[in-house]
N, C-alpha and C. Protein backbone atom coordinates (compact mmCIF):
# COMPACT_ATOMS: atom_id res chain seq x y z
N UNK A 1 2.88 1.17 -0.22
CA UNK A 1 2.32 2.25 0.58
C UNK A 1 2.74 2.08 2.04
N UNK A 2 2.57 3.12 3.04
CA UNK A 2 3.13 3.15 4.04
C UNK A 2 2.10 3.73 4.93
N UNK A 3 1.88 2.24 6.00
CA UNK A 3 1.20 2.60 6.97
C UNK A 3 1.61 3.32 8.29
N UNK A 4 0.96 3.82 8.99
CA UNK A 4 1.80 4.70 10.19
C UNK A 4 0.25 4.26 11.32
N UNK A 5 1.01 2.96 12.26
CA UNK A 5 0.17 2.50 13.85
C UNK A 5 0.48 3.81 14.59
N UNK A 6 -0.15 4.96 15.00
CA UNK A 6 -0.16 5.53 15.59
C UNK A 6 -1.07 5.40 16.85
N UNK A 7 -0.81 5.12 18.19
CA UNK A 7 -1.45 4.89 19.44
C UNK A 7 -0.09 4.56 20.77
N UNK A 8 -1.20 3.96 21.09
CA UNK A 8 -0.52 3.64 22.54
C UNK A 8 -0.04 2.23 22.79
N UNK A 9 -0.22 1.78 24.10
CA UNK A 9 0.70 0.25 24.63
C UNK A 9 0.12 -0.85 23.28
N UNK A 10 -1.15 -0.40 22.75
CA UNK A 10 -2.01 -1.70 22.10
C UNK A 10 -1.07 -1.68 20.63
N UNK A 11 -0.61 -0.87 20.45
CA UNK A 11 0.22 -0.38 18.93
C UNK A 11 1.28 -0.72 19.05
N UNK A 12 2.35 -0.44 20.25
CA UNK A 12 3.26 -0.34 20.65
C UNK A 12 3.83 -1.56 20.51
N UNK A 13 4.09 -1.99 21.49
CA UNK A 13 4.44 -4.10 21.91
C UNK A 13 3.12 -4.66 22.59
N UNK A 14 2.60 -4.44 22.79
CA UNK A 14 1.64 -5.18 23.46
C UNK A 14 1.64 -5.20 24.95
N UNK A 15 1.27 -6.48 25.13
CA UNK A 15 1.37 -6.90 26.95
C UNK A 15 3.04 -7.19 27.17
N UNK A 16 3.64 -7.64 26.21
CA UNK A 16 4.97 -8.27 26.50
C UNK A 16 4.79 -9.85 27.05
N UNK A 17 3.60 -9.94 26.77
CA UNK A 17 3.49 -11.96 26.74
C UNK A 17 3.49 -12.00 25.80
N UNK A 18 3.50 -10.97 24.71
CA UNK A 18 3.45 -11.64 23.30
C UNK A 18 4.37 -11.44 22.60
N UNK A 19 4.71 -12.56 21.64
CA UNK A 19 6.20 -12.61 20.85
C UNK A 19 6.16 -11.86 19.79
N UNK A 20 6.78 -10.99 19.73
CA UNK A 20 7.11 -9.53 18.71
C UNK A 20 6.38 -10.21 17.42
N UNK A 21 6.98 -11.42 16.68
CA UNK A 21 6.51 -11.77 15.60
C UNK A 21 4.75 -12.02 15.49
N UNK A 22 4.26 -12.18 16.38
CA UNK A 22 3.01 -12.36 16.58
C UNK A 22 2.37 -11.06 16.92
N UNK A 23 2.76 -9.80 16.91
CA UNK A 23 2.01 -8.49 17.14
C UNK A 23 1.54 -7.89 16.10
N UNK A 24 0.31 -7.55 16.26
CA UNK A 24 -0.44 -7.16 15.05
C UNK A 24 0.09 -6.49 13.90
N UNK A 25 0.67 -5.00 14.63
CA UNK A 25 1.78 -4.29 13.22
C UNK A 25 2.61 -5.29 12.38
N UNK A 26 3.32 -6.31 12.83
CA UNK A 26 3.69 -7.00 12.20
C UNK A 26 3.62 -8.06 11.25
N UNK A 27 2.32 -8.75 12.57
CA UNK A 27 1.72 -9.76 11.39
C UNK A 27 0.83 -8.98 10.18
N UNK A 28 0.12 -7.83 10.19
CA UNK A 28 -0.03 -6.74 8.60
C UNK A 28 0.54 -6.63 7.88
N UNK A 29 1.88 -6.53 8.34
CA UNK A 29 2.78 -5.72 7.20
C UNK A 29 3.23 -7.26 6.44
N UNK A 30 3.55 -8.48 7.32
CA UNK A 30 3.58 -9.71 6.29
C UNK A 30 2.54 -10.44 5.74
N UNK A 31 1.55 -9.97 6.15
CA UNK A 31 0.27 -10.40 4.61
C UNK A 31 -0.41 -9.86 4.12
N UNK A 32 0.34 -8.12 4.19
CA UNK A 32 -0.15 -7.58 2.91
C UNK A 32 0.45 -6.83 2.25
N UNK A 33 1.82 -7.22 2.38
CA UNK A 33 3.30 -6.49 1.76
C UNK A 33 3.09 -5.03 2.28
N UNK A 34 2.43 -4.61 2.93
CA UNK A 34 2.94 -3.17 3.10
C UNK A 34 3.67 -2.77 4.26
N UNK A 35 4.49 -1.37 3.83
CA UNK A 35 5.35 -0.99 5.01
C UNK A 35 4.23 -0.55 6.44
N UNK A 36 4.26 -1.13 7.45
CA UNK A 36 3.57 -0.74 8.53
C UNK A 36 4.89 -0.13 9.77
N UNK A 37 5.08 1.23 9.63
CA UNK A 37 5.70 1.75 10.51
C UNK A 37 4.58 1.84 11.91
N UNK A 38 5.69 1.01 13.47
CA UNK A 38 4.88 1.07 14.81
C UNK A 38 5.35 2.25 15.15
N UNK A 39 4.29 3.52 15.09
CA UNK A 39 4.46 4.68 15.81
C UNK A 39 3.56 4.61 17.55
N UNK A 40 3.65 3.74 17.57
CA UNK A 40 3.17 3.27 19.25
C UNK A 40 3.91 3.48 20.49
N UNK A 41 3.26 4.38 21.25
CA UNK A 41 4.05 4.61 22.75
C UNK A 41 3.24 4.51 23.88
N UNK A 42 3.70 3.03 24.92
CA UNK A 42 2.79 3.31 25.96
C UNK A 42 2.66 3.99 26.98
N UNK A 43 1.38 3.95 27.49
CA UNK A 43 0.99 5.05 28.52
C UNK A 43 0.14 6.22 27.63
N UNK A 44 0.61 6.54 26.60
CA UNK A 44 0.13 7.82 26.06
C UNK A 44 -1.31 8.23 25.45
N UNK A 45 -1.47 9.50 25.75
CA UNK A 45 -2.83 9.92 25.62
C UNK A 45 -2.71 10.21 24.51
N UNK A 46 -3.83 11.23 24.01
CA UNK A 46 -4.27 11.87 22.45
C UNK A 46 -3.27 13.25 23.02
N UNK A 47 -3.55 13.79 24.04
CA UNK A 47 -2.23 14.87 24.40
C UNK A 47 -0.66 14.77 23.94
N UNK A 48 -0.41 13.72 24.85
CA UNK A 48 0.66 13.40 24.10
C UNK A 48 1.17 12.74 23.08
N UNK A 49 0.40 12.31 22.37
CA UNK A 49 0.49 11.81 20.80
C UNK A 49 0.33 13.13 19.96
N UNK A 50 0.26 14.27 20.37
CA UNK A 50 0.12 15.64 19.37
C UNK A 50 1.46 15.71 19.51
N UNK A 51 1.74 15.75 20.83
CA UNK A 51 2.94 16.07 21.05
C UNK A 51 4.24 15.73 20.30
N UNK A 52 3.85 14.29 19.67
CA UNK A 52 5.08 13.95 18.88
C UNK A 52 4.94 13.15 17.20
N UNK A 53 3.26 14.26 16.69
CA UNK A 53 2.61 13.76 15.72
C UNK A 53 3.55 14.20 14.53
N UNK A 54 4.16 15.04 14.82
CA UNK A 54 5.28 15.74 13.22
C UNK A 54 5.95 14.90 13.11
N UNK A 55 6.64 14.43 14.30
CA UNK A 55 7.68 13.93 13.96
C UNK A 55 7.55 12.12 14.24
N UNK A 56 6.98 11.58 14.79
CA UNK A 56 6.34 10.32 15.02
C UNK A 56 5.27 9.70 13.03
N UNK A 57 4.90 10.90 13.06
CA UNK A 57 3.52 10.95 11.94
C UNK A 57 4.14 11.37 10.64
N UNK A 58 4.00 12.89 10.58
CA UNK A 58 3.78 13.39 9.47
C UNK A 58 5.39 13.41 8.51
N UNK A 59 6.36 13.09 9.89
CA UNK A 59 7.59 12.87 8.80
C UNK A 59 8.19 11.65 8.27
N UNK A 60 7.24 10.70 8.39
CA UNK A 60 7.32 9.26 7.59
C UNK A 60 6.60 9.15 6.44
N UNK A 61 5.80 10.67 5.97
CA UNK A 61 5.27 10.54 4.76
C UNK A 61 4.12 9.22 4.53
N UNK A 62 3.17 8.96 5.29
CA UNK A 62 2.40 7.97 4.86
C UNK A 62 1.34 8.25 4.05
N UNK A 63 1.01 6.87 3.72
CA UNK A 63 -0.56 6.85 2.98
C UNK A 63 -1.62 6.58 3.80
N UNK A 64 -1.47 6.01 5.04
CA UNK A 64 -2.71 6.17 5.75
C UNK A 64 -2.15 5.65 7.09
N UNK A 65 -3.12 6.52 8.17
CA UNK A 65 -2.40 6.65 9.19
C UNK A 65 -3.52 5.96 10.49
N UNK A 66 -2.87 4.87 10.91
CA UNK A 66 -4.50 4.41 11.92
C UNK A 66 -3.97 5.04 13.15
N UNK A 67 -5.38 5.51 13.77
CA UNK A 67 -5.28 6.73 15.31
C UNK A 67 -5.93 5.73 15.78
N UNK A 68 -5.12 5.20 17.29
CA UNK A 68 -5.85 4.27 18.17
C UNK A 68 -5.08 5.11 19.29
N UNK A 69 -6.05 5.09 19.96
CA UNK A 69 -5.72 6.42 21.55
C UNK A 69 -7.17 5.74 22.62
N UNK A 70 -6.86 6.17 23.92
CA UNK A 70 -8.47 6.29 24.44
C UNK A 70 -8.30 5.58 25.58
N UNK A 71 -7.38 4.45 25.69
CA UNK A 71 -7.47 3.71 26.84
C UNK A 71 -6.80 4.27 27.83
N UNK A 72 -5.56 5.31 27.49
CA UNK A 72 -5.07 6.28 28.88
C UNK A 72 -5.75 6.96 28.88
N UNK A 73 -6.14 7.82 27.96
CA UNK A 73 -7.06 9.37 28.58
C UNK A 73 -8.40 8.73 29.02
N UNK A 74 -8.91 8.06 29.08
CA UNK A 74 -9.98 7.31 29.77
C UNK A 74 -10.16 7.03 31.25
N UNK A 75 -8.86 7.00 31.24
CA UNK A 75 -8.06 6.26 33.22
C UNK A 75 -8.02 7.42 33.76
N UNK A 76 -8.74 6.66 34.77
CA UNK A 76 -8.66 7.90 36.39
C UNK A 76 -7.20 7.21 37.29
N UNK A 77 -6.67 8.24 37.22
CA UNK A 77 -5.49 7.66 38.22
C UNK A 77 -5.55 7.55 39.78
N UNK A 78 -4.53 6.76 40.38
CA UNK A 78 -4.70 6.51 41.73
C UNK A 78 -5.09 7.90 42.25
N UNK A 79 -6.03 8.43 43.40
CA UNK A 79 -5.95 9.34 43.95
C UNK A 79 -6.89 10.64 43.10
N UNK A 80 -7.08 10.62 42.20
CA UNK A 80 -7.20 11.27 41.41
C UNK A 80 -9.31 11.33 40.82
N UNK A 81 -9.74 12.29 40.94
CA UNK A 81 -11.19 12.61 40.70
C UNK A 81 -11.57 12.94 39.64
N UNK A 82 -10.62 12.94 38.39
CA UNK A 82 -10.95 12.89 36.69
C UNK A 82 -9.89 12.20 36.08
N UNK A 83 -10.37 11.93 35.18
CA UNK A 83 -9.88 11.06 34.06
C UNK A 83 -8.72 12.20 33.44
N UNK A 84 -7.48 11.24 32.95
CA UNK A 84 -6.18 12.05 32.46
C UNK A 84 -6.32 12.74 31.68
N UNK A 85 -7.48 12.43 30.71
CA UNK A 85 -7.83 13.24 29.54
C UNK A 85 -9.47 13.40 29.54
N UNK A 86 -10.19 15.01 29.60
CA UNK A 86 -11.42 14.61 29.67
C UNK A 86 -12.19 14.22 28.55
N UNK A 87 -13.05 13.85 28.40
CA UNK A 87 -13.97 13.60 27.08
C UNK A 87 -13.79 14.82 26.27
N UNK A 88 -14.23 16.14 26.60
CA UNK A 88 -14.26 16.82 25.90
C UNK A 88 -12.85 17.11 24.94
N UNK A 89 -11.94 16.83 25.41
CA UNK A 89 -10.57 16.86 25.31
C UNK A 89 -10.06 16.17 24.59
N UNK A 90 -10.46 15.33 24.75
CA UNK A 90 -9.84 14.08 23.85
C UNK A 90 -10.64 14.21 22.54
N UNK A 91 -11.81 14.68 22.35
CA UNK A 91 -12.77 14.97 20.98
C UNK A 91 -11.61 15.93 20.39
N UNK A 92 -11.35 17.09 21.10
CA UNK A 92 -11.12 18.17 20.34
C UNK A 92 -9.11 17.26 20.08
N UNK A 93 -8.88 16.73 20.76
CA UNK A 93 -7.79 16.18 20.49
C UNK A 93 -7.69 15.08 19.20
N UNK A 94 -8.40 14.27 18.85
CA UNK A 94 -8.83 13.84 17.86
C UNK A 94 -9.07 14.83 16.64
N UNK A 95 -9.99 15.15 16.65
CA UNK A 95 -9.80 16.21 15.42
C UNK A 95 -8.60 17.21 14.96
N UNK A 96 -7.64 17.56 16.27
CA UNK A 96 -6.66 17.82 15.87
C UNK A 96 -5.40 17.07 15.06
N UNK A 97 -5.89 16.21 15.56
CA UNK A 97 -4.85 14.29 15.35
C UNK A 97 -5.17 14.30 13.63
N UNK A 98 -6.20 14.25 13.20
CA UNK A 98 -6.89 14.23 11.88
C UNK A 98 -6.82 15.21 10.99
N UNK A 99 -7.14 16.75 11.86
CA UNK A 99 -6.46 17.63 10.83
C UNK A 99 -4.93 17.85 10.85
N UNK A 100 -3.79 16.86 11.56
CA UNK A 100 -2.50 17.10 11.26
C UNK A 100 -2.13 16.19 9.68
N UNK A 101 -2.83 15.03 9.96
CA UNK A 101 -2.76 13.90 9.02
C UNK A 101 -3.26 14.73 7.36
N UNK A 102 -4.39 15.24 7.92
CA UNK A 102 -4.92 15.39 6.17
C UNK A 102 -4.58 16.85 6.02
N UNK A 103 -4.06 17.57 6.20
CA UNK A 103 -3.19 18.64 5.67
C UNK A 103 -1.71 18.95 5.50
N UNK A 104 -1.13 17.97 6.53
CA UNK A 104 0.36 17.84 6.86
C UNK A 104 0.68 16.66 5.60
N UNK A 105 0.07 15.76 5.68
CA UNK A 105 0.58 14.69 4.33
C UNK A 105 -0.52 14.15 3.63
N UNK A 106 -0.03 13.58 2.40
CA UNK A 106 -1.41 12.92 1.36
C UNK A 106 -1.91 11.60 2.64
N UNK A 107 -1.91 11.38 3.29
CA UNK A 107 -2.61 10.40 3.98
C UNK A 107 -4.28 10.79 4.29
N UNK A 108 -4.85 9.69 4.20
CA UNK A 108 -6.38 9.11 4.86
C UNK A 108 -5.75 8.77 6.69
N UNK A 109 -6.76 9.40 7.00
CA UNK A 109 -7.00 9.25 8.65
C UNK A 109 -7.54 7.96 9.14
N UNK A 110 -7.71 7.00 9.54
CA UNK A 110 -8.60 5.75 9.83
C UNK A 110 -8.61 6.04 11.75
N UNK A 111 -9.50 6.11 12.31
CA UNK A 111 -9.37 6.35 14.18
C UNK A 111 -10.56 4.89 14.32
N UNK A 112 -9.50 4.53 15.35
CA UNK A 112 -10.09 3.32 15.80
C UNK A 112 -10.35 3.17 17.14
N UNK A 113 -11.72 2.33 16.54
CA UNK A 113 -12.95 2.34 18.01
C UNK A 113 -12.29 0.95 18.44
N UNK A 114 -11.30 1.58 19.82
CA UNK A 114 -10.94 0.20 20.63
C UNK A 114 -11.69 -0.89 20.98
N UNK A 115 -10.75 -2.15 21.06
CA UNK A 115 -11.40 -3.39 21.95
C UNK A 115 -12.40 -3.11 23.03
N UNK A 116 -13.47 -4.42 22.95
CA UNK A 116 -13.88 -4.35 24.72
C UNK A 116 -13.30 -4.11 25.68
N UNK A 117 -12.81 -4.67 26.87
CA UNK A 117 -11.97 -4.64 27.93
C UNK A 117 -13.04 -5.90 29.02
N UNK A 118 -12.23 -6.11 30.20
CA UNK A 118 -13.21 -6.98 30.76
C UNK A 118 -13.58 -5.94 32.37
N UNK A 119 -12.71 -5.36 32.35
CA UNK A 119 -12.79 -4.74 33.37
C UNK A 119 -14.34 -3.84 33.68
N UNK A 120 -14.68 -4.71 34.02
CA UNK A 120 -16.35 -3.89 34.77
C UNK A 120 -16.60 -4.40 36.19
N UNK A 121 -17.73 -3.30 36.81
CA UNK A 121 -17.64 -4.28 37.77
C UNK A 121 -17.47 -3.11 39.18
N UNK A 122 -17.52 -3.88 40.02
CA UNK A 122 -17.14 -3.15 41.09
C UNK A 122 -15.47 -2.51 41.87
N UNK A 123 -15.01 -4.01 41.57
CA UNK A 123 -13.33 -3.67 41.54
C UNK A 123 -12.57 -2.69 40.32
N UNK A 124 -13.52 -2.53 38.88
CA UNK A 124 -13.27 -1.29 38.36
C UNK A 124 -14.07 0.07 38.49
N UNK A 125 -14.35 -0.11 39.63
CA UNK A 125 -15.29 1.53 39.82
C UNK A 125 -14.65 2.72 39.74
N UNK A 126 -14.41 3.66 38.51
CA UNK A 126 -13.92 5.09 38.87
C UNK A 126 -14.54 6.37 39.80
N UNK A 127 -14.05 6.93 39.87
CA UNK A 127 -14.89 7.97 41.23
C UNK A 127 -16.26 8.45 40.34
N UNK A 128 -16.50 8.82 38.86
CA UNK A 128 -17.39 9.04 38.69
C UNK A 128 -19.17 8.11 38.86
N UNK A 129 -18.60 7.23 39.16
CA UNK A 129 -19.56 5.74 39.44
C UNK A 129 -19.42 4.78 38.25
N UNK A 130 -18.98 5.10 37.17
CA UNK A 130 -19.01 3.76 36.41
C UNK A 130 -17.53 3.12 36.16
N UNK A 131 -17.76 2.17 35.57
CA UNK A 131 -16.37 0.86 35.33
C UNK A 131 -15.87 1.65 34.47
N UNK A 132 -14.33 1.41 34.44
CA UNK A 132 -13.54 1.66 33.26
C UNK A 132 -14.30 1.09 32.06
N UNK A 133 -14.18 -0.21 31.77
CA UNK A 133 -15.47 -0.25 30.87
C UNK A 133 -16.70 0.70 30.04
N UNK A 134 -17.43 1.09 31.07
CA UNK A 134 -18.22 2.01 30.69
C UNK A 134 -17.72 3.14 30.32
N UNK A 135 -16.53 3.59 31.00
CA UNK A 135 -16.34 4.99 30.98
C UNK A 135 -15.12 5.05 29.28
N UNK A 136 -14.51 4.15 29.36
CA UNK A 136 -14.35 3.71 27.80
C UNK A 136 -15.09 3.51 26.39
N UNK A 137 -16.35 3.13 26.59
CA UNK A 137 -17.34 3.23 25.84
C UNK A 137 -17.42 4.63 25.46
N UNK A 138 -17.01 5.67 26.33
CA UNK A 138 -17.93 6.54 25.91
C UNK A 138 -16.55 7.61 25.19
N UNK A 139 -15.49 7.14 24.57
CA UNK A 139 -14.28 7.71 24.35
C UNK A 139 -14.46 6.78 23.12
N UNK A 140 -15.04 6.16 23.12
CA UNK A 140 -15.04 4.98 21.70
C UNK A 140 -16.34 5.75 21.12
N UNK A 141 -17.24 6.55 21.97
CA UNK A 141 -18.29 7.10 20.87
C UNK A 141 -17.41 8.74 20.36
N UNK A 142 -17.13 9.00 20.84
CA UNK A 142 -16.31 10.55 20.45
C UNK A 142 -15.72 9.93 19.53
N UNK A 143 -14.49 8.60 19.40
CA UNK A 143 -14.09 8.63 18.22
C UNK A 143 -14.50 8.28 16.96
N UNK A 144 -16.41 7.41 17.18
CA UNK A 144 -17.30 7.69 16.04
C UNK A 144 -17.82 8.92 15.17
N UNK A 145 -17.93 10.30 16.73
CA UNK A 145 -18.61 11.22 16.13
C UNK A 145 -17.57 12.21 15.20
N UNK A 146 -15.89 11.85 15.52
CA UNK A 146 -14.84 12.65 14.80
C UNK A 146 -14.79 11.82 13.76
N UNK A 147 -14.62 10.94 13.43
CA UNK A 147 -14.65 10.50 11.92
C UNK A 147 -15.97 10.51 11.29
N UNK A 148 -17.22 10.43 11.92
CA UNK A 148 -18.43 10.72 11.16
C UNK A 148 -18.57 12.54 10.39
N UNK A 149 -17.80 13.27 11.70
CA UNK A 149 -17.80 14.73 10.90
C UNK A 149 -16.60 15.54 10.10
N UNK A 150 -15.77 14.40 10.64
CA UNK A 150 -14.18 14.74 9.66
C UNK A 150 -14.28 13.72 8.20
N UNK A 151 -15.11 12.74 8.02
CA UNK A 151 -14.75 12.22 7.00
C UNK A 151 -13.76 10.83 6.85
N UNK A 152 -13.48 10.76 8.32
CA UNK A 152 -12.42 9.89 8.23
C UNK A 152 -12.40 8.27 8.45
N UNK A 153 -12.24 7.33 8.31
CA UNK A 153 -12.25 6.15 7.67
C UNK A 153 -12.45 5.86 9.62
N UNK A 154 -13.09 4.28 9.71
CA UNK A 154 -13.54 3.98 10.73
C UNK A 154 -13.15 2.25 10.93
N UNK A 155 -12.49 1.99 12.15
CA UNK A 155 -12.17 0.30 12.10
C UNK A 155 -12.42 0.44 13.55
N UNK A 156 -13.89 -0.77 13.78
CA UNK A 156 -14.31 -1.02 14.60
C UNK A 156 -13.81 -2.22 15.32
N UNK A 157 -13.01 -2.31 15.94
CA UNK A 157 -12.16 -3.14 16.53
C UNK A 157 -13.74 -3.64 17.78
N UNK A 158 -14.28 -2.63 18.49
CA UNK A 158 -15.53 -3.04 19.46
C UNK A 158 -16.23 -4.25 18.71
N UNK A 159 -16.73 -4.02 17.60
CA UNK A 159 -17.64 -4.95 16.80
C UNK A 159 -16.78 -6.61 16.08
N UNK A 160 -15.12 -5.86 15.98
CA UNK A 160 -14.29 -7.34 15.69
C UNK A 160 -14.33 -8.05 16.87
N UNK A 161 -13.45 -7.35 17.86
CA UNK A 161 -13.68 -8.69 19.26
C UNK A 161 -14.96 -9.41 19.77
N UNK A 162 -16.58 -8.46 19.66
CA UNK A 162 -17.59 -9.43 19.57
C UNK A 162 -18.04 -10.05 18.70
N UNK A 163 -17.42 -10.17 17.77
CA UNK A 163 -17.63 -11.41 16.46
C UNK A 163 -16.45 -12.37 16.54
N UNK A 164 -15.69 -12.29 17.61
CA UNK A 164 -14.85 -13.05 17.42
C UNK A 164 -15.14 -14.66 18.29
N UNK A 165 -14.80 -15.59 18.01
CA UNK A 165 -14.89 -16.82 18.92
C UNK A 165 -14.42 -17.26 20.01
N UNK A 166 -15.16 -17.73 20.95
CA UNK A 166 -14.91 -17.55 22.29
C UNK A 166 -14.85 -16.64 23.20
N UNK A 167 -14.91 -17.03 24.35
CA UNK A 167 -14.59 -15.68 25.79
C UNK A 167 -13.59 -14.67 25.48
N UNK A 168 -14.71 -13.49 25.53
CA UNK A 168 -13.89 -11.82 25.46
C UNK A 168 -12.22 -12.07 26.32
N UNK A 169 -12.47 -13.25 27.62
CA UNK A 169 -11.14 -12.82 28.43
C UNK A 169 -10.05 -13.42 27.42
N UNK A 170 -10.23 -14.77 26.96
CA UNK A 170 -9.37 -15.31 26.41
C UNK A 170 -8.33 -14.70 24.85
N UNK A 171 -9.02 -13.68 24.85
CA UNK A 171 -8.48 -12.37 24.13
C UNK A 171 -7.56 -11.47 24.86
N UNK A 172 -7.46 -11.24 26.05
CA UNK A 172 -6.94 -10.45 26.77
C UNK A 172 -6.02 -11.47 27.87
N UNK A 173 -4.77 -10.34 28.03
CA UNK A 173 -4.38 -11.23 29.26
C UNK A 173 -5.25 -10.90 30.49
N UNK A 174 -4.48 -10.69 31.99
CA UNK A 174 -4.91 -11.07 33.06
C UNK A 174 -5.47 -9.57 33.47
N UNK A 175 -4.84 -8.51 33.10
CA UNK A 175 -4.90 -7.15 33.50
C UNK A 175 -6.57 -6.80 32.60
N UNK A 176 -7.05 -7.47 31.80
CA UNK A 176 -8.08 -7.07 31.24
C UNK A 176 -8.21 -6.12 30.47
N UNK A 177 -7.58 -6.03 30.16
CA UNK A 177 -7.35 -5.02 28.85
C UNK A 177 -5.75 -5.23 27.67
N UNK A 178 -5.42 -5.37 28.00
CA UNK A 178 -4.18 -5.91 26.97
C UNK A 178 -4.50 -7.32 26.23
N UNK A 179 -3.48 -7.05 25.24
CA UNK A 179 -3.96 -8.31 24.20
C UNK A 179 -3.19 -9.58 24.09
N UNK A 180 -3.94 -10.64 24.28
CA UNK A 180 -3.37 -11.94 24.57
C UNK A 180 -2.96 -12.32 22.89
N UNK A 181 -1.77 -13.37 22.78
CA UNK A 181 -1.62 -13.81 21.68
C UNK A 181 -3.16 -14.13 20.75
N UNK A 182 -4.41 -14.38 21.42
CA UNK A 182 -5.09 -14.81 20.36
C UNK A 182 -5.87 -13.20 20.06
N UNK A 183 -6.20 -12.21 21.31
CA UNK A 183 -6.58 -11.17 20.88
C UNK A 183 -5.58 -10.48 19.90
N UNK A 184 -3.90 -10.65 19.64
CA UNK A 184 -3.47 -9.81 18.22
C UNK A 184 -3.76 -10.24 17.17
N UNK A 185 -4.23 -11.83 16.89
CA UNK A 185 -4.50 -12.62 15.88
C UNK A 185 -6.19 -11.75 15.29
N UNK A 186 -6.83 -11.65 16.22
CA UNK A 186 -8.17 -11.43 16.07
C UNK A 186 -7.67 -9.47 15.63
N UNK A 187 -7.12 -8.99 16.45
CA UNK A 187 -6.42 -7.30 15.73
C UNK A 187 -6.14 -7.47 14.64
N UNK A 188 -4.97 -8.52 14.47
CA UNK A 188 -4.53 -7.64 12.75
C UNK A 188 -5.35 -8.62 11.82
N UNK A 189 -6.43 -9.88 12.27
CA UNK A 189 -7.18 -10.13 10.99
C UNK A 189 -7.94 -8.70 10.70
N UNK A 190 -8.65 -8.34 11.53
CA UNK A 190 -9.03 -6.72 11.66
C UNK A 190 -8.57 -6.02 10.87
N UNK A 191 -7.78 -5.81 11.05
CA UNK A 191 -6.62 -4.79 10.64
C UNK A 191 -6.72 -4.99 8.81
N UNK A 192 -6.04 -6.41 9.11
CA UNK A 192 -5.90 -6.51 7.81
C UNK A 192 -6.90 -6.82 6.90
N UNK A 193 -8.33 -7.41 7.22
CA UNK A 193 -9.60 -7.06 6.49
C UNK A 193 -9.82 -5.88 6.21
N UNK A 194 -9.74 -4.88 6.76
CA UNK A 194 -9.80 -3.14 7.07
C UNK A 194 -9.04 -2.62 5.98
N UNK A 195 -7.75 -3.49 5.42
CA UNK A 195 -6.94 -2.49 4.63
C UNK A 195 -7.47 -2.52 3.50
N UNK A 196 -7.78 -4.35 2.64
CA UNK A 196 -8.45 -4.63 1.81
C UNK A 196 -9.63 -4.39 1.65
N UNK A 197 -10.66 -4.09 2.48
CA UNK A 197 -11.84 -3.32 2.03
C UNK A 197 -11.89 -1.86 1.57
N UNK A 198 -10.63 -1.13 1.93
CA UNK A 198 -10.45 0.06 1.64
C UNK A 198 -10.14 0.48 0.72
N UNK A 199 -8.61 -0.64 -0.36
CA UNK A 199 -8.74 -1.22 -1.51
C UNK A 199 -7.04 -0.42 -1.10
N UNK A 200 -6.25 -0.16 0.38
CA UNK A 200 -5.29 -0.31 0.43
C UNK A 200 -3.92 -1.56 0.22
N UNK A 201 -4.57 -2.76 0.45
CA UNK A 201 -4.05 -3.77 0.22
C UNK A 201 -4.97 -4.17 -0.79
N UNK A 202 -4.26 -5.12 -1.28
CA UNK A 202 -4.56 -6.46 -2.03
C UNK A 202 -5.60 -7.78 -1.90
C-alpha cells in the first residue's frame, strides 16, 4: 500500500540537522514495508497544499494519505497583524484537503494534530497577545473538529510528544519547533504505531 506524507518542513526534510536516513517518512516505510511517498514542502500552508493536492496527492494513487499542515498558517509574519492563514480558513481548507482525498482516490484521510513546540512566552508574543504556542493549539483543535465531522482518521502527535521521555526541548532543535534526531524517532514510532492500529501495516 502506498502512503502519501502530505505537509510541510515537518514532512519534508526536517530541520536539516537530521540525517535523511533518520527522518520519519523514511524510517516508516523501513519497518513497515510500505511505500511512504514524502509529499512535503516547506513553508507551506493548507492554501498552498490545495494548490498542488492533484498532482502532489491524488496522482500517486494512495491508500492513505496523512495531512500535517498548521505550523505556517498559524505564523504571523514579520510586520504583519494576522496570521498567513486564518483559523477560519484553514478549517474550511482542511475539509477541502479531505474531500480531495476521499473522492479523488480510494484513500482514508488521517490529519494530524501537530507536535508541542517550545516556543511560548514573551519572546513568542504574536500581535494578537498569545505565543505561537497558544495560537497553534488552536489550529490543532480545528484539525480535531474536521476529522471528528468528516470521519477521518486522527494521529495525535500533541499526546505522542507528551508521553514521550524527557524534556519537550530535547525533541526539538534550537528554533523550537523543528525536530531533533530524537523528536523523528519519537514521530515515526507514532507514525508507525498509527499505521498498525489501523490494521494498515503489519
Amino acid at each position: 500500500m502506498r502512503v502519501v506524507a502530505f505537509g510541510d518542513s515537518i514532512t519534508a526534510t526536517g530541520s536539516g540537522e537530521v540525517r535523511p536516513d533518520r527522518h520519519w517518512p523514511r524510517v516508516v516505510a523501513g519497518r513497515t514495508g510500505l511505500e511512504v511517498v514524502n509529499a512535503g514542502v516547506g513553508g507551506n500552508t493548507t492554501t498552498l497544499g490545495l494548490d498542488r493536492i492533484d498532482r502532489d496527492v491524488v496522482a500517486k494513487k494512495p491508500g492513505l494519505v496523512l495531512v500535517e499542515f498548521g505550523f505556517n498558517d498559524c505564523h504571523y509574519p514579520p510586520g504583519e497583524r494576522a496570521p498567513r492563514t486564518s483559523l477560519e480558513l484553514f478549517e474550511r481548507n482542511l475539509d477541502c484537503i479531505v474531500e480531495h482525498v476521499t473522492e479523488r482516490t480510494d484513500a482514508r484521510a488521517a490529519l494530524v494534530v501537530n507536535h508541542p513546540t517550545t516556543r511560548e512566552g514573551e519572546a513568542h508574543r504574536a500581535p494578537n497577545g498569545r505565543s505561537y504556542e497558544e495560537n497553534k493549539r488552536t489550529y490543532d483543535e480545528a484539525a480535531r473538529r474536521v476529522a471528528g465531522r468528516t470521519g477521518s482518521l486522527l494521529l495525535d502527535m500533541e499526546a505522542a510528544f507528551r508521553a514521550a521521555e524527557g524534556p519537550l526541548a530535547s525533541l526539538l532543535i534550537s528554533d523550537g519547533l523543528h525536530l531533533s534526531e530524537a523528536g523523528d524517532a519519537v514521530y515515526a514510532r507514532a507514525v508507525e504505531d498509527f499505521l498498525r492500529r489501523e490494521g494498515f501495516a503489519a
